[in-house]
Structures are given as structure tokens and as C-alpha cells.
C-alpha atoms as a PDB file:
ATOM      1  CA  UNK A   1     -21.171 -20.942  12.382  1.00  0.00           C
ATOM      2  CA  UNK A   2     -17.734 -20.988  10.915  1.00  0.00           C
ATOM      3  CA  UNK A   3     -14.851 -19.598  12.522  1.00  0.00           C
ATOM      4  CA  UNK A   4     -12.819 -16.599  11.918  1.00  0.00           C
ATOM      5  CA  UNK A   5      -8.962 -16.586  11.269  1.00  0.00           C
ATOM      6  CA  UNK A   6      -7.071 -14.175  13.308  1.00  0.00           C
ATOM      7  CA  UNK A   7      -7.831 -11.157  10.932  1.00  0.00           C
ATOM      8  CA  UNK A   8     -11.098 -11.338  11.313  1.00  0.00           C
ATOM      9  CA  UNK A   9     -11.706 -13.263   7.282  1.00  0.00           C
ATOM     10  CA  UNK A  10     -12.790 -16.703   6.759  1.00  0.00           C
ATOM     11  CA  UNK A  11      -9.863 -18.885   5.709  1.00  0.00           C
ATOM     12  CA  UNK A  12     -10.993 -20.779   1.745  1.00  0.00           C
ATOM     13  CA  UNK A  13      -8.885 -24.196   0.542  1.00  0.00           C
ATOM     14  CA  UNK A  14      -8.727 -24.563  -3.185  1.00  0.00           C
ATOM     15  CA  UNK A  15      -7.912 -27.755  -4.271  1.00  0.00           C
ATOM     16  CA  UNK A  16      -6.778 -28.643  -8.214  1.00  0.00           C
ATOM     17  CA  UNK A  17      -5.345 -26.032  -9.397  1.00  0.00           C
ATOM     18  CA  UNK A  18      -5.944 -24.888 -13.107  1.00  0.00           C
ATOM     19  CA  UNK A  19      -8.487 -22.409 -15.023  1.00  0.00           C
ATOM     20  CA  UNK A  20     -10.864 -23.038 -12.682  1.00  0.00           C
ATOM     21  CA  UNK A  21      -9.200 -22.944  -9.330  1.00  0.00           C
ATOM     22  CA  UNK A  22      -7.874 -19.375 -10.959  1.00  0.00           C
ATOM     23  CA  UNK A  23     -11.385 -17.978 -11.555  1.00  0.00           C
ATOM     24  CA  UNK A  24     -12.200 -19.076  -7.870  1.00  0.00           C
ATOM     25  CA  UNK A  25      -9.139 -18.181  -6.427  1.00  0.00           C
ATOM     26  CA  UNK A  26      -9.442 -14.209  -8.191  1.00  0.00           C
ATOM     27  CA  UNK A  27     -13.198 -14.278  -7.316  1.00  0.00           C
ATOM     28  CA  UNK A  28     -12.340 -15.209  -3.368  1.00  0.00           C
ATOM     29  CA  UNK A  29      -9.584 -12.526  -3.282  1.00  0.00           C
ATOM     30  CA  UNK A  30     -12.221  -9.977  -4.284  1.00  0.00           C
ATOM     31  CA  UNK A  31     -14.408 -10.695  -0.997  1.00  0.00           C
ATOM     32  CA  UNK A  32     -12.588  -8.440   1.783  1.00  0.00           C
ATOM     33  CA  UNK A  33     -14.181 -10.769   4.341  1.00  0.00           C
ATOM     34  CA  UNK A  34     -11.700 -14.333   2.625  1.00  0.00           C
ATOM     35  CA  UNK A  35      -8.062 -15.226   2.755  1.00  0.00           C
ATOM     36  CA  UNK A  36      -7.154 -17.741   1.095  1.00  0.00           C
ATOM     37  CA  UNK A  37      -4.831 -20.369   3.290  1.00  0.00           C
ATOM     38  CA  UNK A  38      -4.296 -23.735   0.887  1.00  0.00           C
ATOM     39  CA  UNK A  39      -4.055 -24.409  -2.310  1.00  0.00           C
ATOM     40  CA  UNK A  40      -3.746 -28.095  -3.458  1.00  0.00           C
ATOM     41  CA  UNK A  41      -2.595 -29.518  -6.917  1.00  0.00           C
ATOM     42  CA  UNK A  42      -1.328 -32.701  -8.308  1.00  0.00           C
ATOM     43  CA  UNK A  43       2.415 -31.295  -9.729  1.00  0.00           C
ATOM     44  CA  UNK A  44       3.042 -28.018  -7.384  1.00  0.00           C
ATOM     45  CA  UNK A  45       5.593 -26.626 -10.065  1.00  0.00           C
ATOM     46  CA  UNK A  46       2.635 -26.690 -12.406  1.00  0.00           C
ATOM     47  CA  UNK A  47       0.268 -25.395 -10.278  1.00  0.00           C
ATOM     48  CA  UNK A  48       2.362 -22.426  -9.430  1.00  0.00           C
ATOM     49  CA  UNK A  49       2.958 -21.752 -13.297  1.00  0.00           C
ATOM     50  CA  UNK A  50      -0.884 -21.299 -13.538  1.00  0.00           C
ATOM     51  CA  UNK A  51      -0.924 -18.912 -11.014  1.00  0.00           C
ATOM     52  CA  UNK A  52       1.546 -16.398 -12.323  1.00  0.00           C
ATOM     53  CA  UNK A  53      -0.535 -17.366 -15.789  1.00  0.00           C
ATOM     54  CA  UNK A  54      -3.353 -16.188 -14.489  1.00  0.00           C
ATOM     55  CA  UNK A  55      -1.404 -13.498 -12.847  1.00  0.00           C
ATOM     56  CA  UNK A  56      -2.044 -14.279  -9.102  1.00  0.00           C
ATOM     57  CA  UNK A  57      -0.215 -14.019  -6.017  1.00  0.00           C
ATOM     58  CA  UNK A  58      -1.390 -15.726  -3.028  1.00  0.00           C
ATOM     59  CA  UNK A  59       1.176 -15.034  -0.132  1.00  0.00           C
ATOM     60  CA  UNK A  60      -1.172 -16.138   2.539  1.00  0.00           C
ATOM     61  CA  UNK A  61      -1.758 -19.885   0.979  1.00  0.00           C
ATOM     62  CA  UNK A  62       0.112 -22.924   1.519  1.00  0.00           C
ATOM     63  CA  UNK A  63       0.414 -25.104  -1.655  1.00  0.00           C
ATOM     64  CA  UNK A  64       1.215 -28.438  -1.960  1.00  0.00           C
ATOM     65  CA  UNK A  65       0.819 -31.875  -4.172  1.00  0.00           C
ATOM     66  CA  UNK A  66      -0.443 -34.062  -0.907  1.00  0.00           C
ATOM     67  CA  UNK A  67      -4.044 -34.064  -0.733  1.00  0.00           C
ATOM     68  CA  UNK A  68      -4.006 -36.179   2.572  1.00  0.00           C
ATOM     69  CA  UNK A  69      -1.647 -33.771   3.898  1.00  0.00           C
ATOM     70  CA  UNK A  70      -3.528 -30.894   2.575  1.00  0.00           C
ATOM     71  CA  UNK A  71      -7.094 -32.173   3.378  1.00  0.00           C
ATOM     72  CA  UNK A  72      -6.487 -32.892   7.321  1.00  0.00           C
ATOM     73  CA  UNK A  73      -4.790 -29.796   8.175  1.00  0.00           C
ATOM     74  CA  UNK A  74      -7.129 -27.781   6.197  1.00  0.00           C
ATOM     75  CA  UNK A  75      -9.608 -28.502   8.528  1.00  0.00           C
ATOM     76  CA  UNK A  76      -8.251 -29.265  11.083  1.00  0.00           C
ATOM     77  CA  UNK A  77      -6.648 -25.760  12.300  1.00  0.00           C
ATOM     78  CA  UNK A  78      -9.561 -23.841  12.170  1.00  0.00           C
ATOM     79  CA  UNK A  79      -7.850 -21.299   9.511  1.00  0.00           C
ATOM     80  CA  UNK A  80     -10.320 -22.961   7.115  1.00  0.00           C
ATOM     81  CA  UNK A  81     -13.608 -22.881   6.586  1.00  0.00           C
ATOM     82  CA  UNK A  82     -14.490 -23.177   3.309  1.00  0.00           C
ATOM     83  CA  UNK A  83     -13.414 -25.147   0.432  1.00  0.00           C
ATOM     84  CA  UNK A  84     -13.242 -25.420  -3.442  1.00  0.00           C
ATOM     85  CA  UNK A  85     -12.874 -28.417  -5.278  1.00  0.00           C
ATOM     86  CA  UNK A  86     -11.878 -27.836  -9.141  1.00  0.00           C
ATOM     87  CA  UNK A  87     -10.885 -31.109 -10.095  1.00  0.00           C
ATOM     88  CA  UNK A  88     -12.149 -33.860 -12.325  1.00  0.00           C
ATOM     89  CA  UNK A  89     -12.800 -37.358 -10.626  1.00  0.00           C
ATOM     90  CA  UNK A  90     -10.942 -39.669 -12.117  1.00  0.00           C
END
């Protein structure tokens, strides 16, 4: 059963940020019982362009451009539970 954060919401990592992570990222802040904590993206200046595109603020997230770096803390603090992957393999 997953974990809690301290507030009592279940911590959500989006990783590759665009359109998509937006729409996910709007959708999760809609759910009173989600934070999200990371947010992961290949260039982080472009990543936080699409978020003030897409008109979003996400004080409580951590963004960065190392997915090894974002993908083993995620987890591995127990603020996050759940995760979103909007990227294209490549």
C-alpha cells in the first residue's frame, strides 16, 4: 500500500516534460489527495518554459535534467509513489 507524504497526499514523479507531462501534471493537481514532488526533463530551461506555457506552477516539485539522479531519489525517499512517464523511447 503506498505511503503517504507528510501531508497526508501521495507524492507523483513526472518525467519528460512537454504537452503531455502538462495535461498530467494539471490533471494530478486537481486530485486533493496528490502533490506533485519531481519533475524530470531533458533541457530544464525548456521544461520550465512549458510549464508557465501551460500556465502551471508546481512549488512542491523538484525539476531536473538527470534522470539517474531523478529516478533513485524518486523512489527512494518515500515522498513518491507514483509516477508518469511522457516521453518517447528513443
Amino acid at each position: 500500500m503506498p505511503v503517504p507524504i507528510r501531508d497526508g497526499k501521495l507524492g507523483v514523479g513526472v518525467s519528460g516534460i512537454g504537452w503531455c507531462a502538462a495535461q498530467h501534471i494539471a490533471a494530478f493537481q486537481k486530485n486533493p489527495h496528490v502533490t506533485v514532488t519531481w519533475l524530470h526533463g531533458r533541457d530544464v530551461e525548456r521544461s520550465r518554459q512549458t510549464l508557465a506555457k501551460a500556465e502551471l506552477s508546481v512549488p512542491t516539485a523538484r525539476l531536473t535534467a538527470r534522470f539517474a539522479i531523478a529516478s533513485s531519489h524518486m523512489f527512494s525517499n518515500n515522498r513518491l509513489r507514483y509516477g508518469s512517464a511522457c516521453t518517447i523511447g528513443r
